[in-house]
Every structure is written in structure tokens, then in C-alpha cells.
PDB file of N, CA and C in Angstrom:
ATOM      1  N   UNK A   1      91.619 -43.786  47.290  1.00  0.00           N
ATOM      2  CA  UNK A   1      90.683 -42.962  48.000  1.00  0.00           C
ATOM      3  C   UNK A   1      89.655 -42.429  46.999  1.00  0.00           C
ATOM      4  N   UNK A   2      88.464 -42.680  47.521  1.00  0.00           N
ATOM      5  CA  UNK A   2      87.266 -42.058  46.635  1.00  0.00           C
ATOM      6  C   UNK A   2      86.924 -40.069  47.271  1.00  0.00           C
ATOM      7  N   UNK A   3      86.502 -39.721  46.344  1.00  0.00           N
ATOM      8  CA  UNK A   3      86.271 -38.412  46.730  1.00  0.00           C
ATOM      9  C   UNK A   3      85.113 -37.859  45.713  1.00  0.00           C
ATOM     10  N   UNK A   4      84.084 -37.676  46.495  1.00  0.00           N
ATOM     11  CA  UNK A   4      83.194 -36.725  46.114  1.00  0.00           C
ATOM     12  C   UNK A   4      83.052 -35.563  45.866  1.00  0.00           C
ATOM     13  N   UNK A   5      83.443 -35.229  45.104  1.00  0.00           N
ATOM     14  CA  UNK A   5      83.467 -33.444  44.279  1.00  0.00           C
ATOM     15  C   UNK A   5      82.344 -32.609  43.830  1.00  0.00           C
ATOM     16  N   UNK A   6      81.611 -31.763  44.729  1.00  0.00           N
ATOM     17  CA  UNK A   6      80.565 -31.151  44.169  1.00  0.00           C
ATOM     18  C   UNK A   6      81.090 -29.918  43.223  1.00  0.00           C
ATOM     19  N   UNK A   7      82.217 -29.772  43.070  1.00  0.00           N
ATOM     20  CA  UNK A   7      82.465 -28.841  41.716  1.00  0.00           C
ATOM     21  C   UNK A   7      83.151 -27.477  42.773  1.00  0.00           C
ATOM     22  N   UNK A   8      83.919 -26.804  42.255  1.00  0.00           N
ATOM     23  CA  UNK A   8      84.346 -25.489  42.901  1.00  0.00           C
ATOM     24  C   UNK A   8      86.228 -25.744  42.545  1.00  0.00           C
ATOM     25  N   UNK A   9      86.672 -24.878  43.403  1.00  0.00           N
ATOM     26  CA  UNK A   9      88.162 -24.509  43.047  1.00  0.00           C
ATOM     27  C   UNK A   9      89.264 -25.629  43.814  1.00  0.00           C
ATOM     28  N   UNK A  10      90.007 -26.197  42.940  1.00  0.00           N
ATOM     29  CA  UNK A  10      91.023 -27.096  43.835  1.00  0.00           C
ATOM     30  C   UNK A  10      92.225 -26.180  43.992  1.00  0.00           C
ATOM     31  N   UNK A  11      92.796 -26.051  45.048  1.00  0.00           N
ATOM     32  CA  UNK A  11      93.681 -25.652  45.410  1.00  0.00           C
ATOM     33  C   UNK A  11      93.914 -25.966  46.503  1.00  0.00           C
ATOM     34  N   UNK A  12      95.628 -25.171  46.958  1.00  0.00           N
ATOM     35  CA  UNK A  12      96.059 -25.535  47.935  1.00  0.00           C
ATOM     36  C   UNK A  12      95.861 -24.244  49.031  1.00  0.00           C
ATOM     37  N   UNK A  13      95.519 -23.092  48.430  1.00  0.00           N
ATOM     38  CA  UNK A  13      94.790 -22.086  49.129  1.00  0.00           C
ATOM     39  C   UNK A  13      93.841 -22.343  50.233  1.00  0.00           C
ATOM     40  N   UNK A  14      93.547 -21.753  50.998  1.00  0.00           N
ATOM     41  CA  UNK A  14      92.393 -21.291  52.524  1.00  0.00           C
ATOM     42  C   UNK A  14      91.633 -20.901  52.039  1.00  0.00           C
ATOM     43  N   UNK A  15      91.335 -20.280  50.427  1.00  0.00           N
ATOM     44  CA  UNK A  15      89.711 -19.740  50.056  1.00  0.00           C
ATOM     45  C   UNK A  15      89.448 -21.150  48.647  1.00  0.00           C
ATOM     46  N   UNK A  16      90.365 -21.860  48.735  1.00  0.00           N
ATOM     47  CA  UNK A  16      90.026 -23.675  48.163  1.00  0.00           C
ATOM     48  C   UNK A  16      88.715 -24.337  48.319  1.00  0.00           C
ATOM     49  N   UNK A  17      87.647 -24.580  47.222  1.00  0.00           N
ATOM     50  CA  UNK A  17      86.808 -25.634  48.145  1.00  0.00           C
ATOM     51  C   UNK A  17      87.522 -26.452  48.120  1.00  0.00           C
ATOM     52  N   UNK A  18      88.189 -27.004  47.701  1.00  0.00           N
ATOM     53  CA  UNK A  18      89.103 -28.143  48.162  1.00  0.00           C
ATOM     54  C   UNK A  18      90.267 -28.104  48.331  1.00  0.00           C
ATOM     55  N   UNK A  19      90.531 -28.284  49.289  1.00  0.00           N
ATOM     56  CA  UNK A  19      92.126 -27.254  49.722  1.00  0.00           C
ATOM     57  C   UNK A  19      93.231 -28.889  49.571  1.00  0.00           C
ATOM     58  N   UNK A  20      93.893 -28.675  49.228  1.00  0.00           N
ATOM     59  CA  UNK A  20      94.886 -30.118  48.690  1.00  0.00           C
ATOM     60  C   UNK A  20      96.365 -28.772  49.587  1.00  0.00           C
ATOM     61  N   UNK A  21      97.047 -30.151  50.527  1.00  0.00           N
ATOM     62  CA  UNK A  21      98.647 -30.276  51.062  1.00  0.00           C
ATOM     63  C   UNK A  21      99.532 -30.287  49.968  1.00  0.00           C
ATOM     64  N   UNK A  22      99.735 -29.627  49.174  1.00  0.00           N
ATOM     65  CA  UNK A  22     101.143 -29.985  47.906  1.00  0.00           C
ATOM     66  C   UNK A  22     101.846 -28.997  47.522  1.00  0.00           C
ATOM     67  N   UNK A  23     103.223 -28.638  47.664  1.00  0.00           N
ATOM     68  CA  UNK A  23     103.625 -27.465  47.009  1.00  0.00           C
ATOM     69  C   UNK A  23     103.670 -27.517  45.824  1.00  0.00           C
ATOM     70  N   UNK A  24     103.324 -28.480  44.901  1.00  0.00           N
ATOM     71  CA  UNK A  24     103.137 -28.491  43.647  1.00  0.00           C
ATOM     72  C   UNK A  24     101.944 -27.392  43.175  1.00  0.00           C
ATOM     73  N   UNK A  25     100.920 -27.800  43.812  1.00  0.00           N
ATOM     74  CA  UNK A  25      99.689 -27.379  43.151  1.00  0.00           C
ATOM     75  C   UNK A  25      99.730 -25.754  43.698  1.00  0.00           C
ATOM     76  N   UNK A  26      99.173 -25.031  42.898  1.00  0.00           N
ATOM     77  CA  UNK A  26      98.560 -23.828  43.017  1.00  0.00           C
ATOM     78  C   UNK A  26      97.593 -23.035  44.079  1.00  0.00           C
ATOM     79  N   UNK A  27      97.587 -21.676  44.536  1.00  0.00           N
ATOM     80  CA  UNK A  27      96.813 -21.357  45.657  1.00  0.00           C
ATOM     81  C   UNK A  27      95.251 -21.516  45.405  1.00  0.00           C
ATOM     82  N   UNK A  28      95.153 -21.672  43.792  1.00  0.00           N
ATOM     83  CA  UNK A  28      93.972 -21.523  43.556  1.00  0.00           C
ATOM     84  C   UNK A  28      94.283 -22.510  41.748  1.00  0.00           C
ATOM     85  N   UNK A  29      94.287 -24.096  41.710  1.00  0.00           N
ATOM     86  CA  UNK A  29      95.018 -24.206  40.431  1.00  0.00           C
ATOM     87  C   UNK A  29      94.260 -24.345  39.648  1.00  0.00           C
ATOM     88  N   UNK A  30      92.461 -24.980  39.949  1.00  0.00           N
ATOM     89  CA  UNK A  30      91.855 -25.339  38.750  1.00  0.00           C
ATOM     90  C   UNK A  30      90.790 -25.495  39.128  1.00  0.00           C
ATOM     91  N   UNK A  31      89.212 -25.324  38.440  1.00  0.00           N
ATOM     92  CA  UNK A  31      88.207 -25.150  38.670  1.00  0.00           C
ATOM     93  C   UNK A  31      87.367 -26.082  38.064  1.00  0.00           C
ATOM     94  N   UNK A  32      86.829 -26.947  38.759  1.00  0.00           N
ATOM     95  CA  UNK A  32      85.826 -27.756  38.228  1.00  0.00           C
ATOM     96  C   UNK A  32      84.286 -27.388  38.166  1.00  0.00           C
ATOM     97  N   UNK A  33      83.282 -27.917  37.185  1.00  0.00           N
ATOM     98  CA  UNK A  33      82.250 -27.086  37.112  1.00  0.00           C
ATOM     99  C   UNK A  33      81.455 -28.351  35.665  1.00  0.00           C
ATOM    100  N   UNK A  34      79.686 -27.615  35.608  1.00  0.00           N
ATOM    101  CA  UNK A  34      79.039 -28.473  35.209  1.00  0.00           C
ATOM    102  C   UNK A  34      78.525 -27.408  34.194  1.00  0.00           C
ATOM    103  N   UNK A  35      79.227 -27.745  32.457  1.00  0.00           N
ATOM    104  CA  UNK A  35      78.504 -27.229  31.496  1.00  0.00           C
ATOM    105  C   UNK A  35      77.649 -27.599  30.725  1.00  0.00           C
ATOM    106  N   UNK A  36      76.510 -27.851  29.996  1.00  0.00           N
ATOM    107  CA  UNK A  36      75.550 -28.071  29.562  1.00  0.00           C
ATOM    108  C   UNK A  36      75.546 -29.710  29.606  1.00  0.00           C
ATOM    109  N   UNK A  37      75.621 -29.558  31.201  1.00  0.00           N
ATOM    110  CA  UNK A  37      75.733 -30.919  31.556  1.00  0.00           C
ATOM    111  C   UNK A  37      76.362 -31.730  31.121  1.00  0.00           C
ATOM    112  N   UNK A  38      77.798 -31.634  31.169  1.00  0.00           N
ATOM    113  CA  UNK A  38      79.008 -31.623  31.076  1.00  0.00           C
ATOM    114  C   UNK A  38      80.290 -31.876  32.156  1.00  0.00           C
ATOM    115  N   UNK A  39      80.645 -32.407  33.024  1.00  0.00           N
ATOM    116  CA  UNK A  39      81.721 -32.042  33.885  1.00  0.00           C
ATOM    117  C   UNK A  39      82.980 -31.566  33.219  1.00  0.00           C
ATOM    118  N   UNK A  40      82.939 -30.467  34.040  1.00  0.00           N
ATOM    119  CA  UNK A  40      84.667 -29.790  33.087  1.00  0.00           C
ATOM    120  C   UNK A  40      85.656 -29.794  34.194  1.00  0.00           C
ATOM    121  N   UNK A  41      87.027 -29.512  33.603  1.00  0.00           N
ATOM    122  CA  UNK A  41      87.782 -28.610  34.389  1.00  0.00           C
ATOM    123  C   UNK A  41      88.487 -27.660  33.732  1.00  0.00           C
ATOM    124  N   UNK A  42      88.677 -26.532  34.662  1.00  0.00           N
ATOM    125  CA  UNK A  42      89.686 -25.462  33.675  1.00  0.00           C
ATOM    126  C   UNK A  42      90.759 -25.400  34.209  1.00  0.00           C
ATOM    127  N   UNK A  43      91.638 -24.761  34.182  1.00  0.00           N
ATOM    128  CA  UNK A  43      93.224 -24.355  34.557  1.00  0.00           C
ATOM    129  C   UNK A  43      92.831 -22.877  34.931  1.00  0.00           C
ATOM    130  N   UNK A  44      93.606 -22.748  35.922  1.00  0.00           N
ATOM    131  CA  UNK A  44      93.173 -21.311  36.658  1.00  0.00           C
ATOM    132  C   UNK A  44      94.684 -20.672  36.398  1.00  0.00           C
ATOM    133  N   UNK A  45      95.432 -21.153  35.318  1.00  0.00           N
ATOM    134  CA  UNK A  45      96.966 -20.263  35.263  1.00  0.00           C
ATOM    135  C   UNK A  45      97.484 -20.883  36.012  1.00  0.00           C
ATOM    136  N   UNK A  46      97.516 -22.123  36.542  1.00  0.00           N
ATOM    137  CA  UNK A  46      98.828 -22.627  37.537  1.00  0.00           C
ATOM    138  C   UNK A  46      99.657 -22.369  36.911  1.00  0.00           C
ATOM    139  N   UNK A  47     101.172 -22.624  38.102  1.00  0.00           N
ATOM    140  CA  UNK A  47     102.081 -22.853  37.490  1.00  0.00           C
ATOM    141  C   UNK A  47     102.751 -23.645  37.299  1.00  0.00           C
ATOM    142  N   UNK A  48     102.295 -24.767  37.647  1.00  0.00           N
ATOM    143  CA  UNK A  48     102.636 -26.288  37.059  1.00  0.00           C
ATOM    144  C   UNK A  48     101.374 -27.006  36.128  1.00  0.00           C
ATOM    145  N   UNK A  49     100.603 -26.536  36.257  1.00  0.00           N
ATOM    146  CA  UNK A  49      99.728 -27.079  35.171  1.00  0.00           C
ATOM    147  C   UNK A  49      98.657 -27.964  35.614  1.00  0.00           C
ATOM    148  N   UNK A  50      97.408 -28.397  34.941  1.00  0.00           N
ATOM    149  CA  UNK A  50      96.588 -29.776  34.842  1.00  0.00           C
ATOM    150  C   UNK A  50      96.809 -30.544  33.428  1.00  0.00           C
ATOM    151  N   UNK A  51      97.022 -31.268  33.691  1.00  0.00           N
ATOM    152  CA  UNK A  51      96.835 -32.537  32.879  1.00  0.00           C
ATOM    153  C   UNK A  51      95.826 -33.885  32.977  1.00  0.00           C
ATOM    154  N   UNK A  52      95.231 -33.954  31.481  1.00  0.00           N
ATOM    155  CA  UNK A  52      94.403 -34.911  30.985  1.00  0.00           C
ATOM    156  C   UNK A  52      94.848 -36.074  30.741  1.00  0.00           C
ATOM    157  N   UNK A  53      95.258 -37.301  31.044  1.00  0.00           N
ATOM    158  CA  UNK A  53      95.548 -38.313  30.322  1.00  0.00           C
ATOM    159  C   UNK A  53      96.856 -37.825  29.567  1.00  0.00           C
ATOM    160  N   UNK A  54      97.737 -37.189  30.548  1.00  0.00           N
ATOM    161  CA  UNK A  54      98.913 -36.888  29.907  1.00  0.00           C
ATOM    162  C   UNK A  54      99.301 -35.749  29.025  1.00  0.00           C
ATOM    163  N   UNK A  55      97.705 -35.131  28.838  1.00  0.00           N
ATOM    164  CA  UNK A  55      98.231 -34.309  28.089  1.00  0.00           C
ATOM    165  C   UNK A  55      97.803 -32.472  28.723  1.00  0.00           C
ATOM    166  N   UNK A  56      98.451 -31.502  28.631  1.00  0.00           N
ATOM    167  CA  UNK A  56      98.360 -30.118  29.479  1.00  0.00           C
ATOM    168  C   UNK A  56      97.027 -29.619  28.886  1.00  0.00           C
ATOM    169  N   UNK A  57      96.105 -28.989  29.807  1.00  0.00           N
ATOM    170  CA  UNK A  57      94.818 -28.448  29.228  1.00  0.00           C
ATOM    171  C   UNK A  57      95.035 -27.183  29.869  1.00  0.00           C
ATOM    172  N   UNK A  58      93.808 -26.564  29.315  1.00  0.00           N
ATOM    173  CA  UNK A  58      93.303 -25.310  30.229  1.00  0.00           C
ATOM    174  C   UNK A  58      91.512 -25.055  29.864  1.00  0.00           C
ATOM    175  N   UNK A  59      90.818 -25.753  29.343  1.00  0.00           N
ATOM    176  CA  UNK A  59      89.624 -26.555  29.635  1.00  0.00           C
ATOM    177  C   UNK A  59      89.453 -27.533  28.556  1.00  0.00           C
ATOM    178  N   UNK A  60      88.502 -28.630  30.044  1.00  0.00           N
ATOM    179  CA  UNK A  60      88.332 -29.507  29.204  1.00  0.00           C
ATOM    180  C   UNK A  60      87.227 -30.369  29.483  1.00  0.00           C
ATOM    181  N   UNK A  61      86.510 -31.041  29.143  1.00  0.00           N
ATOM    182  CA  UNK A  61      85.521 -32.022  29.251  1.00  0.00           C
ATOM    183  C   UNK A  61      85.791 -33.060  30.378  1.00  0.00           C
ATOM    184  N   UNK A  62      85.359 -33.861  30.933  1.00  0.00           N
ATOM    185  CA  UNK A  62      85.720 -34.945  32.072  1.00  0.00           C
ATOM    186  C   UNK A  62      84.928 -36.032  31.695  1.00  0.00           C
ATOM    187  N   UNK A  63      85.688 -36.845  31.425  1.00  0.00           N
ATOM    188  CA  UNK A  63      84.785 -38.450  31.037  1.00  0.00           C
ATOM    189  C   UNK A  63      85.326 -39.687  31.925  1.00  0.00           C
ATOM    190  N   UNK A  64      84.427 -40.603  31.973  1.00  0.00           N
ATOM    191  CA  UNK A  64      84.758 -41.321  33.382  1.00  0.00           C
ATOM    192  C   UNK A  64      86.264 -42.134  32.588  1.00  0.00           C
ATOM    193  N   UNK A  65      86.933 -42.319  33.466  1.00  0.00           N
ATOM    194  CA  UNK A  65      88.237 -43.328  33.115  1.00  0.00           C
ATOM    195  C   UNK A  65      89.394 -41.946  32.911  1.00  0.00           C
ATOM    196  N   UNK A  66      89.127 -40.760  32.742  1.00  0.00           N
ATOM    197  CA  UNK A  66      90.361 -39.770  32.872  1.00  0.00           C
ATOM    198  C   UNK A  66      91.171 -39.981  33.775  1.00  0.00           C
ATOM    199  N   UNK A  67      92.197 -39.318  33.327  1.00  0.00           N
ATOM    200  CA  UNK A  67      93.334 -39.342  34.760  1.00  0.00           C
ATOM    201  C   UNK A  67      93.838 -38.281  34.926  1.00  0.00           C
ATOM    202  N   UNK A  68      93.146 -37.690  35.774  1.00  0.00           N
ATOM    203  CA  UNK A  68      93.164 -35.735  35.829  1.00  0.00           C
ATOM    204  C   UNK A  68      94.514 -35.831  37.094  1.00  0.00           C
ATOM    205  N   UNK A  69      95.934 -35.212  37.062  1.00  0.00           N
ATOM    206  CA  UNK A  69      97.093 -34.607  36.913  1.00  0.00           C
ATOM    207  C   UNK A  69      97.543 -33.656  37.357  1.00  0.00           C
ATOM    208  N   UNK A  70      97.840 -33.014  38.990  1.00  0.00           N
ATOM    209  CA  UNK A  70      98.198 -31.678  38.778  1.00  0.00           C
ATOM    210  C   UNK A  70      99.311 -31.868  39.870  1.00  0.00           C
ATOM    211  N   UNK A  71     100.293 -31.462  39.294  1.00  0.00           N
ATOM    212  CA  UNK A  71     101.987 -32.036  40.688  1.00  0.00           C
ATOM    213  C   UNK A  71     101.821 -32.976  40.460  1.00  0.00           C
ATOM    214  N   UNK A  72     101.982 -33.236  42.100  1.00  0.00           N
ATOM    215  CA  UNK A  72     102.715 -34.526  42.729  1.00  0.00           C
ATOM    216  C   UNK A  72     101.117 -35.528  42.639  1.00  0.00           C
ATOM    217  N   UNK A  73     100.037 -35.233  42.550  1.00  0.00           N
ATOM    218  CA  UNK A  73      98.318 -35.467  43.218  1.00  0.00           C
ATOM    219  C   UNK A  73      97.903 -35.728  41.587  1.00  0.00           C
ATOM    220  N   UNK A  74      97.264 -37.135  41.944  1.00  0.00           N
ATOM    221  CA  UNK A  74      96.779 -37.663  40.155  1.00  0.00           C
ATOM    222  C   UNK A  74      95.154 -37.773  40.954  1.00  0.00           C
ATOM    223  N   UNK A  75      94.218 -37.826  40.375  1.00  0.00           N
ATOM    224  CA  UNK A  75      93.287 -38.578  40.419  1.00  0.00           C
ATOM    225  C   UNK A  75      92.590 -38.789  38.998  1.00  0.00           C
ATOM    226  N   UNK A  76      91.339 -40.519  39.100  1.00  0.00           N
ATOM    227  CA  UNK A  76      91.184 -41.208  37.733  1.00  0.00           C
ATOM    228  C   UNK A  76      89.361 -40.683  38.232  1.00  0.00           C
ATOM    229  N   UNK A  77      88.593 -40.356  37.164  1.00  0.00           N
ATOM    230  CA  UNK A  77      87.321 -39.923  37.075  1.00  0.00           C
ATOM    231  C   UNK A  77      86.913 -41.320  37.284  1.00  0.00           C
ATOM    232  N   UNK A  78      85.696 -41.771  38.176  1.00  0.00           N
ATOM    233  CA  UNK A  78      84.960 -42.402  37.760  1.00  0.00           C
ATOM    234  C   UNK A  78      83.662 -42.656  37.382  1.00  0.00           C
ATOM    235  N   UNK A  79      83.310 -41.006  37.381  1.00  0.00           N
ATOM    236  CA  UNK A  79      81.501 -40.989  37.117  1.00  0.00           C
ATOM    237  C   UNK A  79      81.274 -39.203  37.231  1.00  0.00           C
ATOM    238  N   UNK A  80      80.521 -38.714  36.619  1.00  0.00           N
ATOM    239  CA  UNK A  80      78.941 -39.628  35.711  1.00  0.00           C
ATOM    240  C   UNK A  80      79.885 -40.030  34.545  1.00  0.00           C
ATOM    241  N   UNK A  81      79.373 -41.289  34.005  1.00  0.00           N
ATOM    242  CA  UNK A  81      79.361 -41.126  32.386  1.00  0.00           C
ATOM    243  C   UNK A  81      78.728 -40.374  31.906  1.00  0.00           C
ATOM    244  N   UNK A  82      78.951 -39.744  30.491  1.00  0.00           N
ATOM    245  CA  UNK A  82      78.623 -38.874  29.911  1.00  0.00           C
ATOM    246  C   UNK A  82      77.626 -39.495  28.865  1.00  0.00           C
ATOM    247  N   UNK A  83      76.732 -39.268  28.054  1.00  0.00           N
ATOM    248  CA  UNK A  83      75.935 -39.973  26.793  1.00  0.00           C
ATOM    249  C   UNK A  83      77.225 -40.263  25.701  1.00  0.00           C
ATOM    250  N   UNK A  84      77.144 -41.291  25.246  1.00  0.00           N
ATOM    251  CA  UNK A  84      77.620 -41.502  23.829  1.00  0.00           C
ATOM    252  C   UNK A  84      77.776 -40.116  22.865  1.00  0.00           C
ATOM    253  N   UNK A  85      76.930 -39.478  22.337  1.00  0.00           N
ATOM    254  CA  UNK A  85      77.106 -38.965  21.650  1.00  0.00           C
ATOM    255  C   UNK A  85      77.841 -37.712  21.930  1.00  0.00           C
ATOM    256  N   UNK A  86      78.106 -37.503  23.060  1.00  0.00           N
ATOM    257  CA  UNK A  86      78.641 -36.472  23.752  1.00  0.00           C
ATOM    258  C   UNK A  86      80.139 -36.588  23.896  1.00  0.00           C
ATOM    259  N   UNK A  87      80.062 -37.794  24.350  1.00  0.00           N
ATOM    260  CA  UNK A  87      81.803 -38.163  24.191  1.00  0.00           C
ATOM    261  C   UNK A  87      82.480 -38.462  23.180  1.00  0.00           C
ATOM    262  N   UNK A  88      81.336 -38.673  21.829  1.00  0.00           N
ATOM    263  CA  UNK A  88      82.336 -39.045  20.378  1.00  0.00           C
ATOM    264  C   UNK A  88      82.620 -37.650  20.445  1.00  0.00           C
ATOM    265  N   UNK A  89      81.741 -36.568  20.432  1.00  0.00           N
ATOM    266  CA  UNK A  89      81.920 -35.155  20.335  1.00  0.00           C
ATOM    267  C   UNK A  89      82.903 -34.606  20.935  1.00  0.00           C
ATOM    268  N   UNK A  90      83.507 -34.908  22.062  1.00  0.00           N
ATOM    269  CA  UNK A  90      84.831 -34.252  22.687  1.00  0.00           C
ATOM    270  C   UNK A  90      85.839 -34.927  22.344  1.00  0.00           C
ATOM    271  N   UNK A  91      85.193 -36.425  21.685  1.00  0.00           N
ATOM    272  CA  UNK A  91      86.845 -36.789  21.213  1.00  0.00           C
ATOM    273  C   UNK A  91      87.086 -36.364  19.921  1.00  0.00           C
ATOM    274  N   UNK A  92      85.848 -36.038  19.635  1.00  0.00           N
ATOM    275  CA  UNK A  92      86.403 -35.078  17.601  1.00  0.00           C
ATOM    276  C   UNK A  92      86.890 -33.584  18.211  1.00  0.00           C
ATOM    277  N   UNK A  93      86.255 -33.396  18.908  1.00  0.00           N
ATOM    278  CA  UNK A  93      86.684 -31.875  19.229  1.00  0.00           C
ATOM    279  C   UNK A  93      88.529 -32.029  19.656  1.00  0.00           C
ATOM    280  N   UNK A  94      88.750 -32.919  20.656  1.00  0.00           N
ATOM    281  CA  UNK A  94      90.007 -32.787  21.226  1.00  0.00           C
ATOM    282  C   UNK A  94      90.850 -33.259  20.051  1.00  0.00           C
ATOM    283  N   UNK A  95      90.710 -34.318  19.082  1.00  0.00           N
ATOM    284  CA  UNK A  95      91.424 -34.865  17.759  1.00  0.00           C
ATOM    285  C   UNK A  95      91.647 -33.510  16.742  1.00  0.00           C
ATOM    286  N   UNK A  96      90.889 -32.857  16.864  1.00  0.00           N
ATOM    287  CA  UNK A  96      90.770 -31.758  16.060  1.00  0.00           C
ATOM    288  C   UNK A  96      91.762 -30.642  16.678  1.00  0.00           C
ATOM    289  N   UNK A  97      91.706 -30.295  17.560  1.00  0.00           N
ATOM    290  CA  UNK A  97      92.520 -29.260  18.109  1.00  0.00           C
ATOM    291  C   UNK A  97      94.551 -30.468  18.058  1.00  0.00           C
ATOM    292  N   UNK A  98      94.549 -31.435  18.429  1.00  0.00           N
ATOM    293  CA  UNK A  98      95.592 -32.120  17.925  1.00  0.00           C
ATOM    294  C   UNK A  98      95.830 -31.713  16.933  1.00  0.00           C
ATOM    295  N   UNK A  99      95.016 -32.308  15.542  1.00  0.00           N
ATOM    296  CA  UNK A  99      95.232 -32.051  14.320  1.00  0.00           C
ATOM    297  C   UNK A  99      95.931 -30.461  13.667  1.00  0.00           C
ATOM    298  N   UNK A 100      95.097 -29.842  14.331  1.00  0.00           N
ATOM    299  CA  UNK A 100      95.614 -28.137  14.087  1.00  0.00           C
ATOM    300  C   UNK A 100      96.919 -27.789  14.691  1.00  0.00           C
ATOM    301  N   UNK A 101      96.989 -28.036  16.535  1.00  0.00           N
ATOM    302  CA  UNK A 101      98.320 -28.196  16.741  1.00  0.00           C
ATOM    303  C   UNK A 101      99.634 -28.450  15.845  1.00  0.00           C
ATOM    304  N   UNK A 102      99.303 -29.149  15.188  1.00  0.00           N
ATOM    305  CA  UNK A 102     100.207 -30.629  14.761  1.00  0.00           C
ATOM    306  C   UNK A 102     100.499 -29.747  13.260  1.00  0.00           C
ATOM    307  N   UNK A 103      99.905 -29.083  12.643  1.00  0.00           N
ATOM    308  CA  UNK A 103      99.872 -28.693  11.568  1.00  0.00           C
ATOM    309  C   UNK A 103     101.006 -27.222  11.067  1.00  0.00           C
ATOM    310  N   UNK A 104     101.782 -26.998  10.427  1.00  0.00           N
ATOM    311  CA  UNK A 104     102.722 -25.628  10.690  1.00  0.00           C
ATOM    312  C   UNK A 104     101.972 -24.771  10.330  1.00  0.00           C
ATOM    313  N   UNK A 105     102.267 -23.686  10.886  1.00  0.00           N
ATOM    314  CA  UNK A 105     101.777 -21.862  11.040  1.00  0.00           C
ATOM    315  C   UNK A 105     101.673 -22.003   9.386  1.00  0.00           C
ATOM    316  N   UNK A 106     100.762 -21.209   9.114  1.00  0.00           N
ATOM    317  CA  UNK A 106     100.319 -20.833   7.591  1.00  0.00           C
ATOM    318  C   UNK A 106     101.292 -19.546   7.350  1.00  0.00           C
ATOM    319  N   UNK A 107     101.987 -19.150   6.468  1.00  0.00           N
ATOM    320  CA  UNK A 107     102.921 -17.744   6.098  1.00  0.00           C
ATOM    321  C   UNK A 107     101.859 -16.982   5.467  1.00  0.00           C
ATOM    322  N   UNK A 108     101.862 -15.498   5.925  1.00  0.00           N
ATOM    323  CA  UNK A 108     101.149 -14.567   4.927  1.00  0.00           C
ATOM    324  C   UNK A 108     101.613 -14.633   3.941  1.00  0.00           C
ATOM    325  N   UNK A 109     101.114 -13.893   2.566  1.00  0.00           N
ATOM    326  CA  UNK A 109     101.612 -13.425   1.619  1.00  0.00           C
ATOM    327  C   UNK A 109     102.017 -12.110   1.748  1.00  0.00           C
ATOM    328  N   UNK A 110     103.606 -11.642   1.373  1.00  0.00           N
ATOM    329  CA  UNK A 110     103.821 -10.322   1.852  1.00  0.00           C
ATOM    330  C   UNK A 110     103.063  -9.214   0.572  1.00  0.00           C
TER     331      UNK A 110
END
């Protein structure tokens, strides 16, 4: 199923622009939206979460070929593409926040 998303709140809520059937998803789980011309999504605090291509966010960039995740309800982006240089940029940005993840807590000096 294709679906046209002009941007606003997915949920399974009555004040939803897009109101989704799932007890998985949230009354209000995640918010899509257009930053410096950009498609994002954020995490509105569900309590099961969104996921990127497998991995848990709470914002993030949207590039076509994602596979945006929330419960039981997957859907795969297929547009706009984004410019080149925009998407090397979120993939250094997202490699980078990996990298730090990935890295152990620094100890003060007492």
C-alpha cells in the first residue's frame, strides 16, 4: 500500500493526523515533519518505540529506501530523495553518534 503523508502526528489516537488500528503503536507515537528541507521523524515518547532500518531513534532524517518501524506497522520511504550531499551528511552524522555510542563513558579524575 502506497500512502501519501503530508507530515503531522502518527498515531493511534482520535487527535492522530493519521490515526493507525494497532495496540502496538502509541496515542500519539511519532511526528513527521519538514526541516530545512529535510523529511524527519521524531519519537513522541512511545512506548514501544520507532525504528530506522532497525535501529531505535527519537529524531531522525528520512531518506528514500528507509524502513520506518513502529509495532506490529513497518513502512519503506520511497520519496523525495534527498540531494547527495545531504545524505552523505546524515550518514556521517548517524556513523558518528554510533561511533560515540560505541565508545566507554570517560572516568573523571577524582
Amino acid at each position: 500500500m502506497v500512502v501519501a503523508f503530508p507530515g503531522g502526528v502518527l498515531g493511534r489516537g482520535s487527535q492522530a493526523d493519521f490515526a493507525m488500528a494497532s495496540g502496538e503503536i502509541s496515542r500519539s507515537h511519532c511526528l513527521f515533519f519538514v526541516k530545512n528541507g529535510l523529511w524527519r521523524v521524531k519519537d513522541l515518547e512511545s512506548t514501544n518505540g520507532t525504528f530506522i532500518n532497525g535501529c531505535l531513534i527519537t529524531d531522525c532524517i528520512l531518506c528514500c529506501g528507509d524502513r520506518l518501524k513502529m509495532g506490529d506497522l513497518e513502512f519503506v520511504v520511497t520519496g523525495p530523495k534527498i540531494p547527495e550531499a545531504a545524505a552523505k551528511r546524515a550518514k556521517e552524522v548517524v556513523e558518528g553518534m554510533i561511533r560515540a555510542a560505541s565508545q566507554p563513558a570517560l572516568k573523571r579524575a577524582a
